[in-house]
N, C-alpha and C. Protein backbone atom coordinates (compact mmCIF):
# COMPACT_ATOMS: atom_id res chain seq x y z
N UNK A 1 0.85 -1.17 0.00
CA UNK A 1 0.00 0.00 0.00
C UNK A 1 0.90 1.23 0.00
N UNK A 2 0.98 2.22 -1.08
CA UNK A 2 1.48 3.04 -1.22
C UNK A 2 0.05 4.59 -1.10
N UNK A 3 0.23 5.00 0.27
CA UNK A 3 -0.84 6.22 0.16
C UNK A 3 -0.21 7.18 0.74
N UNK A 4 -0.22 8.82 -0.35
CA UNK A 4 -0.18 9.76 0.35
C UNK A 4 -0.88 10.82 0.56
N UNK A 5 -0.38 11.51 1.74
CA UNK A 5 -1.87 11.98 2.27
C UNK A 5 -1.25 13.51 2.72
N UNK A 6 -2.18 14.30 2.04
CA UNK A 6 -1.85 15.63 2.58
C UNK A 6 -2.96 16.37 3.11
N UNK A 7 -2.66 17.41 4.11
CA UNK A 7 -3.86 18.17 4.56
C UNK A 7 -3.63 19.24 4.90
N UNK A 8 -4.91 20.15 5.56
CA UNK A 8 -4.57 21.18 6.41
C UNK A 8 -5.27 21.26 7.62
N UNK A 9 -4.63 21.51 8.78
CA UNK A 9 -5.39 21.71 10.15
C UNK A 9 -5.16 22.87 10.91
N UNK A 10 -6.47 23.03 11.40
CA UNK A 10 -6.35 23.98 12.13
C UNK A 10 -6.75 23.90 13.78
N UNK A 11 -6.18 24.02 15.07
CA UNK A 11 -6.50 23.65 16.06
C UNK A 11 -6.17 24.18 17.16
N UNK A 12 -6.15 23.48 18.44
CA UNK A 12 -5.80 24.45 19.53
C UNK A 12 -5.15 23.71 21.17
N UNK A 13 -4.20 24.30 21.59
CA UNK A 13 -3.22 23.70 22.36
C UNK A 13 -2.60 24.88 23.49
N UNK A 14 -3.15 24.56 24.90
CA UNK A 14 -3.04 25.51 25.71
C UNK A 14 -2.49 24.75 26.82
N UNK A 15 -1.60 25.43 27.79
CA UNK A 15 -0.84 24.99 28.90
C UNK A 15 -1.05 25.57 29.88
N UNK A 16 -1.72 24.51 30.94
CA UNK A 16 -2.41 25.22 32.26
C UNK A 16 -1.17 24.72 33.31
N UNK A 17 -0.43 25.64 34.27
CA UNK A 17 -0.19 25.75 35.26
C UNK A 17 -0.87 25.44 36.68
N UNK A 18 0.16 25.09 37.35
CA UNK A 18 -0.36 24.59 38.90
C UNK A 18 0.65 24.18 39.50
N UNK A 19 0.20 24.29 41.47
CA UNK A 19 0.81 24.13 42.34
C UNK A 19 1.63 25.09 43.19
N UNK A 20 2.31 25.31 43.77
CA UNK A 20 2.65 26.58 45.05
C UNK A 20 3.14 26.96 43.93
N UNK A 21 4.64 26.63 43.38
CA UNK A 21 5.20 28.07 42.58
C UNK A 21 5.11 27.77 41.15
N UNK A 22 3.94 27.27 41.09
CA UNK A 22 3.49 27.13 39.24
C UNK A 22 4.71 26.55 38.31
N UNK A 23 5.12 25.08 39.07
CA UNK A 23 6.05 24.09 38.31
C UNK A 23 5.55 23.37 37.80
N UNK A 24 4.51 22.84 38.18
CA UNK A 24 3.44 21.94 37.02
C UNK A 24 2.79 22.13 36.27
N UNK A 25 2.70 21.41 34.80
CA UNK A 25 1.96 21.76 34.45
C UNK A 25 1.27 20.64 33.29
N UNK A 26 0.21 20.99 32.73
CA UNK A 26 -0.67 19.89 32.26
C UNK A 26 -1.22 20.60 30.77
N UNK A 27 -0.88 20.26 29.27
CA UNK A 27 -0.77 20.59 28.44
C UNK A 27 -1.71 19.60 27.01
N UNK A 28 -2.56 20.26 27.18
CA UNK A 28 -3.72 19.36 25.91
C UNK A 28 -3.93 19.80 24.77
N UNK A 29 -4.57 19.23 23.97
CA UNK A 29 -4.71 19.82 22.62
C UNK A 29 -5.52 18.82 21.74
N UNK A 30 -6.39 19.87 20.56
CA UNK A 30 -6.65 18.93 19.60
C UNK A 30 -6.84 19.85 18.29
N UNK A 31 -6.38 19.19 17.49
CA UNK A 31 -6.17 19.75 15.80
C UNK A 31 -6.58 18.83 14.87
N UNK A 32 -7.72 19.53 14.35
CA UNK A 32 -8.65 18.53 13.78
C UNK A 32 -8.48 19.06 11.99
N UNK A 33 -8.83 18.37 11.18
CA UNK A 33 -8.35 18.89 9.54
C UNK A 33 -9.15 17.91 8.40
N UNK A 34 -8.66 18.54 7.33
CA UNK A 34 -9.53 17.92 6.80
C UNK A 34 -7.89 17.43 5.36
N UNK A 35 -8.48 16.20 4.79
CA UNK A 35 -7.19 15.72 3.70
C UNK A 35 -7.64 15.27 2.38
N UNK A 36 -6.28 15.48 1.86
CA UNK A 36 -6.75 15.05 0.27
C UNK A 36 -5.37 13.83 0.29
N UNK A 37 -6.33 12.52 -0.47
CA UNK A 37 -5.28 11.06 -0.56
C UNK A 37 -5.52 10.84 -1.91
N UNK A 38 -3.95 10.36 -1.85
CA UNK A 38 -3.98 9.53 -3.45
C UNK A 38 -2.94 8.36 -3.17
N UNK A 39 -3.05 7.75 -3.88
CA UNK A 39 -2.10 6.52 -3.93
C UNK A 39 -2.71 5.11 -4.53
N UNK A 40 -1.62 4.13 -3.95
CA UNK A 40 -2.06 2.49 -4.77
C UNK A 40 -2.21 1.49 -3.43
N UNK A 41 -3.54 1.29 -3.07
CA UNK A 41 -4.01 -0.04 -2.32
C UNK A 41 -3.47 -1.20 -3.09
N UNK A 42 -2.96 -2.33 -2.73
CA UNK A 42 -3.01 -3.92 -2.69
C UNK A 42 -3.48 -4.47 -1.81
N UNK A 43 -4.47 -5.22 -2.51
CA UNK A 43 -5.02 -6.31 -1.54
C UNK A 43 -4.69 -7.69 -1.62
N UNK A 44 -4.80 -8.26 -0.35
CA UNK A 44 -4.42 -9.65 -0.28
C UNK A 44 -4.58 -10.85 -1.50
N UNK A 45 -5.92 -10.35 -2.72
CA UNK A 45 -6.13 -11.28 -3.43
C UNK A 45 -5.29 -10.82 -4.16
N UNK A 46 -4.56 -9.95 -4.19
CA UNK A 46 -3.77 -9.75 -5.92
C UNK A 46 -4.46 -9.03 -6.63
N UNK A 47 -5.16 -7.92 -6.22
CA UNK A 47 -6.32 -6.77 -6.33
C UNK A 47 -5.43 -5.60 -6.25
N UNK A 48 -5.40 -4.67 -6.99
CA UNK A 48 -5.09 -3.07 -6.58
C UNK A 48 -6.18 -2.11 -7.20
N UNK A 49 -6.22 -1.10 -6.30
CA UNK A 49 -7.01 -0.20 -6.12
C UNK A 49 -6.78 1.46 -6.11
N UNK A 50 -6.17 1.95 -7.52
CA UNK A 50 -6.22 3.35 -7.18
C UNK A 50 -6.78 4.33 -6.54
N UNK A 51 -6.45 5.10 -5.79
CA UNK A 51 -7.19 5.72 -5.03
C UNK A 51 -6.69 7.65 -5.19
N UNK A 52 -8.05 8.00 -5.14
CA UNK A 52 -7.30 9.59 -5.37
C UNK A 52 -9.02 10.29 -4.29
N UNK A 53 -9.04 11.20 -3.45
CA UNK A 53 -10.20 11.07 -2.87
C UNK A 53 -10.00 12.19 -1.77
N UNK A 54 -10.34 13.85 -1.94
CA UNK A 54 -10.47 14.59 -1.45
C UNK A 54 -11.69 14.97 -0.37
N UNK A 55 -11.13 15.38 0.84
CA UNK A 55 -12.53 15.48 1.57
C UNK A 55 -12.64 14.69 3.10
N UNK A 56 -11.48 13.72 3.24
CA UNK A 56 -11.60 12.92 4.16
C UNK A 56 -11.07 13.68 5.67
N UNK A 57 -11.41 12.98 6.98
CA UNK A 57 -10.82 13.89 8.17
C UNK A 57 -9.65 13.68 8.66
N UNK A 58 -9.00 13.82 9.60
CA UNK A 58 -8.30 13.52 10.08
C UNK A 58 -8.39 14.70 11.54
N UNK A 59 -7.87 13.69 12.63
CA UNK A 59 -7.38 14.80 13.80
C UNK A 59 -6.48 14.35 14.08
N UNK A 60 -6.01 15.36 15.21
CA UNK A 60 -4.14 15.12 15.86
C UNK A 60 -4.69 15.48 17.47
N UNK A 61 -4.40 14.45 18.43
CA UNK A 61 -4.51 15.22 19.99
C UNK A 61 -3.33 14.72 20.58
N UNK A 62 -3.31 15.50 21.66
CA UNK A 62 -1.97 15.74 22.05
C UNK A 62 -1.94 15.73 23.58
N UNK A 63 -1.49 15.52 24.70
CA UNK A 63 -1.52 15.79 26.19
C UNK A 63 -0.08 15.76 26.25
N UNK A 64 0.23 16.69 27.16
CA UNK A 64 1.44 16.62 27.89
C UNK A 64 1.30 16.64 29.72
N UNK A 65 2.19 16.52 30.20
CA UNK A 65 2.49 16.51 31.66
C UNK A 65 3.52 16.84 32.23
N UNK A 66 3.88 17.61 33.24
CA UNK A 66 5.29 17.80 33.59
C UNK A 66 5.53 18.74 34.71
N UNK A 67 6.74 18.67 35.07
CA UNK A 67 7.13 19.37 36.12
C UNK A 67 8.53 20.03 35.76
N UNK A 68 8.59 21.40 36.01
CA UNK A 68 9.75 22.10 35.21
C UNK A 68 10.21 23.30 36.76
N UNK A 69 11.04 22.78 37.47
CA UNK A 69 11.75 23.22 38.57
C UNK A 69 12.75 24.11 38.52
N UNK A 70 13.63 24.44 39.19
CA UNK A 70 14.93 25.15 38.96
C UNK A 70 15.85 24.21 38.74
N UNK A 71 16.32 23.11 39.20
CA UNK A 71 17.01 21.78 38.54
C UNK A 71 16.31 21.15 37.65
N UNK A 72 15.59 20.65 38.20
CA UNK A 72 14.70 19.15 37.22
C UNK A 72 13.83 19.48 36.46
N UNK A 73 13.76 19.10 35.18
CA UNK A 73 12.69 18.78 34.43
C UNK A 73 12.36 17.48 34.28
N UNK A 74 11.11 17.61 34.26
CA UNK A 74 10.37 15.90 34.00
C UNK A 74 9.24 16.31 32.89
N UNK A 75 8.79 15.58 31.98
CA UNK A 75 8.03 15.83 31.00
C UNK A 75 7.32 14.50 30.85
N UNK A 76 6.13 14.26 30.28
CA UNK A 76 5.31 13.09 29.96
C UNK A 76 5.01 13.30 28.42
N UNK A 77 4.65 13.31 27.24
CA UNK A 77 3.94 13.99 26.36
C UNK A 77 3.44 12.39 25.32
N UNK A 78 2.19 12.58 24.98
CA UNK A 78 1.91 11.57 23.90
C UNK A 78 0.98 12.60 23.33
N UNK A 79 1.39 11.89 21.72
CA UNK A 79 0.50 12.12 20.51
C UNK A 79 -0.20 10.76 19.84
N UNK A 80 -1.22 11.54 19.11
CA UNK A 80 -2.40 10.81 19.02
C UNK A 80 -2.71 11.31 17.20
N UNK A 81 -2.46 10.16 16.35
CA UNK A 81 -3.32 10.99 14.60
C UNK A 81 -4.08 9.83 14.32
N UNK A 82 -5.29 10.54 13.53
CA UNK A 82 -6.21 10.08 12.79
C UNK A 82 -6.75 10.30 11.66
N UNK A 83 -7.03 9.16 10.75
CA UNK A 83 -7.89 10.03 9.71
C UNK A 83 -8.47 8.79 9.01
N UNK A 84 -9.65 9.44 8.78
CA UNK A 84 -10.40 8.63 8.19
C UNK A 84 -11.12 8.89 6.65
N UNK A 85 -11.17 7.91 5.95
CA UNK A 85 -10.84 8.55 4.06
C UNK A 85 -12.01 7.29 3.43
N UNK A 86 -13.14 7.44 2.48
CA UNK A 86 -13.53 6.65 2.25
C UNK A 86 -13.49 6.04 0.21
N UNK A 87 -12.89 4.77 0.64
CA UNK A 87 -12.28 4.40 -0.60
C UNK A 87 -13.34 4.63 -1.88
N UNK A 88 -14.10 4.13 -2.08
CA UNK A 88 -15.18 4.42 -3.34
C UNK A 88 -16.57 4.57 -2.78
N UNK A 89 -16.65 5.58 -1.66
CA UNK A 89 -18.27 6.03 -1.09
C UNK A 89 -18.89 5.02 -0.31
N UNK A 90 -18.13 3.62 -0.27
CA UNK A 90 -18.62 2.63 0.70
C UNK A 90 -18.11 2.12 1.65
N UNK A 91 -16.90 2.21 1.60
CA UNK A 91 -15.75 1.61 2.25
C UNK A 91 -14.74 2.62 3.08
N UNK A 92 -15.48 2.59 4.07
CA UNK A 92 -14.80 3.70 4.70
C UNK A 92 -12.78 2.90 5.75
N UNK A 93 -11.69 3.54 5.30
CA UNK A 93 -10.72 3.22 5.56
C UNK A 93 -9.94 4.17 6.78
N UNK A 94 -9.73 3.67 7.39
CA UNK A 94 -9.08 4.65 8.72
C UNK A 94 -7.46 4.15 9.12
N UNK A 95 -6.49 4.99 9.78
CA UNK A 95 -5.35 4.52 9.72
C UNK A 95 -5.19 5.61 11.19
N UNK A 96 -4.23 5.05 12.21
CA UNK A 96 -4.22 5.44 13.20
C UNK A 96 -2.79 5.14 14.01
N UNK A 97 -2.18 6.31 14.66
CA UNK A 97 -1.27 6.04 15.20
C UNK A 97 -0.65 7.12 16.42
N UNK A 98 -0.16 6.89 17.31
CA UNK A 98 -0.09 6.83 18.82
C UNK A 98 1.53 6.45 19.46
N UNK A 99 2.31 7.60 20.18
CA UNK A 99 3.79 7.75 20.07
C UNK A 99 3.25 8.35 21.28
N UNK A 100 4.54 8.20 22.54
CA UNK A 100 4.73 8.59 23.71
C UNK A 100 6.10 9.07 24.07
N UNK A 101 6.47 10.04 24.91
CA UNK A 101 7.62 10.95 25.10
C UNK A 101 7.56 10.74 26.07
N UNK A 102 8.67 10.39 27.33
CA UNK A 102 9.44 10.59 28.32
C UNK A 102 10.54 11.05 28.49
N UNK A 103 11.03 12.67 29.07
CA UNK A 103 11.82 13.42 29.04
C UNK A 103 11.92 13.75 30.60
N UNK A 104 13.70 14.13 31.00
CA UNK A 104 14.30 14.24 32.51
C UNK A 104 15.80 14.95 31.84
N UNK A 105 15.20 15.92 32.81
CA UNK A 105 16.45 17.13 32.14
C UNK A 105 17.09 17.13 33.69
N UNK A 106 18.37 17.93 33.99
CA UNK A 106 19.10 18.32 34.59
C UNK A 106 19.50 19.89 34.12
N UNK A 107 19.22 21.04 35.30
CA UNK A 107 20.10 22.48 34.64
C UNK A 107 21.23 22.13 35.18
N UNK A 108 22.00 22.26 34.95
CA UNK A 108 23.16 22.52 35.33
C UNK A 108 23.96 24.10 35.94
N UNK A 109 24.48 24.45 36.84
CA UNK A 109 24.37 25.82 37.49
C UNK A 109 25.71 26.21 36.60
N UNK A 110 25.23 27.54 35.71
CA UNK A 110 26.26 28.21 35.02
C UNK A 110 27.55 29.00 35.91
N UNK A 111 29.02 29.12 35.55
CA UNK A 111 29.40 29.58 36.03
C UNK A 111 29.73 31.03 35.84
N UNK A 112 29.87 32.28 36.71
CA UNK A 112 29.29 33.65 36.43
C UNK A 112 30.77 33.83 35.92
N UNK A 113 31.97 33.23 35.50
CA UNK A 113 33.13 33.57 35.03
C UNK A 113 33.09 33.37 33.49
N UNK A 114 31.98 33.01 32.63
CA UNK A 114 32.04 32.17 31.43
C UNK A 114 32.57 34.06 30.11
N UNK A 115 32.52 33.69 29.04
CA UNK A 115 33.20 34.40 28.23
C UNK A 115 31.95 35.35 28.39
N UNK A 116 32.06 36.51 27.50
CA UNK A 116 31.26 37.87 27.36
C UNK A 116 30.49 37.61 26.36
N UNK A 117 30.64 36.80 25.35
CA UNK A 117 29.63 36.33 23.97
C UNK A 117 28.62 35.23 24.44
N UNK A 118 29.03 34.82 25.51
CA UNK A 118 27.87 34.08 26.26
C UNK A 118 27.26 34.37 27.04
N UNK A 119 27.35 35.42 27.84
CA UNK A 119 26.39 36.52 28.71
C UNK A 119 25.36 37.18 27.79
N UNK A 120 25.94 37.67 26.47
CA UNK A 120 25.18 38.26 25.82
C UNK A 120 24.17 37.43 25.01
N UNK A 121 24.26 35.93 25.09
CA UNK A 121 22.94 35.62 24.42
C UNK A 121 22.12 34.61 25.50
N UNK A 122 22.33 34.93 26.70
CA UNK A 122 21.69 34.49 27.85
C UNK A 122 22.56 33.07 28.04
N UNK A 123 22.97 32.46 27.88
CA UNK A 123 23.73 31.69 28.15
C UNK A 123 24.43 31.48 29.30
């Protein structure tokens, strides 16, 4: 199965704060769109199926999680896509997929002796 799929979305993704000094925080989203597919189905019998087929949906959601300290960062984040495209007005085809992020940072404490070209770009 060779399908490609292009679109455009438009959506929305906001990051709410919490806790005594507003280190947590909890980050959602959803971006919903609409696509145009073309490509070459094979099917198991030895069947192919051109496909070209504007109009179909797709969304993207998103959550994050985390805690962002003066040392530590900790982060959670998964994404979420969808879309759903229907092959010849009967056959409706959907494809779906789902990826998770675990992130742990360390700052490290700068030292106030470092060069002058690195003061100047916050560094």
């Amino acid at each position: 199965m060779s399908l490609y799929t292009s679109g455009i979305n438009f959506g929305y993704v906001h990051t709410f704060t919490f806790g005594k000094n507003k280190d947590w925080y909890v980050s959602p989203g959803l971006i919903p769109g609409i696509l145009y597919q073309y490509g070459l189905i094979n099917f198991g019998n030895g069947t192919e199926k051109k496909v070209s087929t504007f109009g179909g949906a797709m969304a993207e959601g998103r959550l994050g999680f985390g805690y962002n300290g003066d040392r530590w960062l900790v982060t959670l984040n998964t994404r979420s896509f969808a879309f759903i495209n229907e092959l010849d007005g009967s056959n409706p085809m959907g494809i779906t997929y789902t990826n998770g992020q675990l992130s742990v940072g360390y700052r490290f404490k700068i030292l106030e002796n470092r060069p002058k070209f690195l003061k100047l770009t916050g560094l």
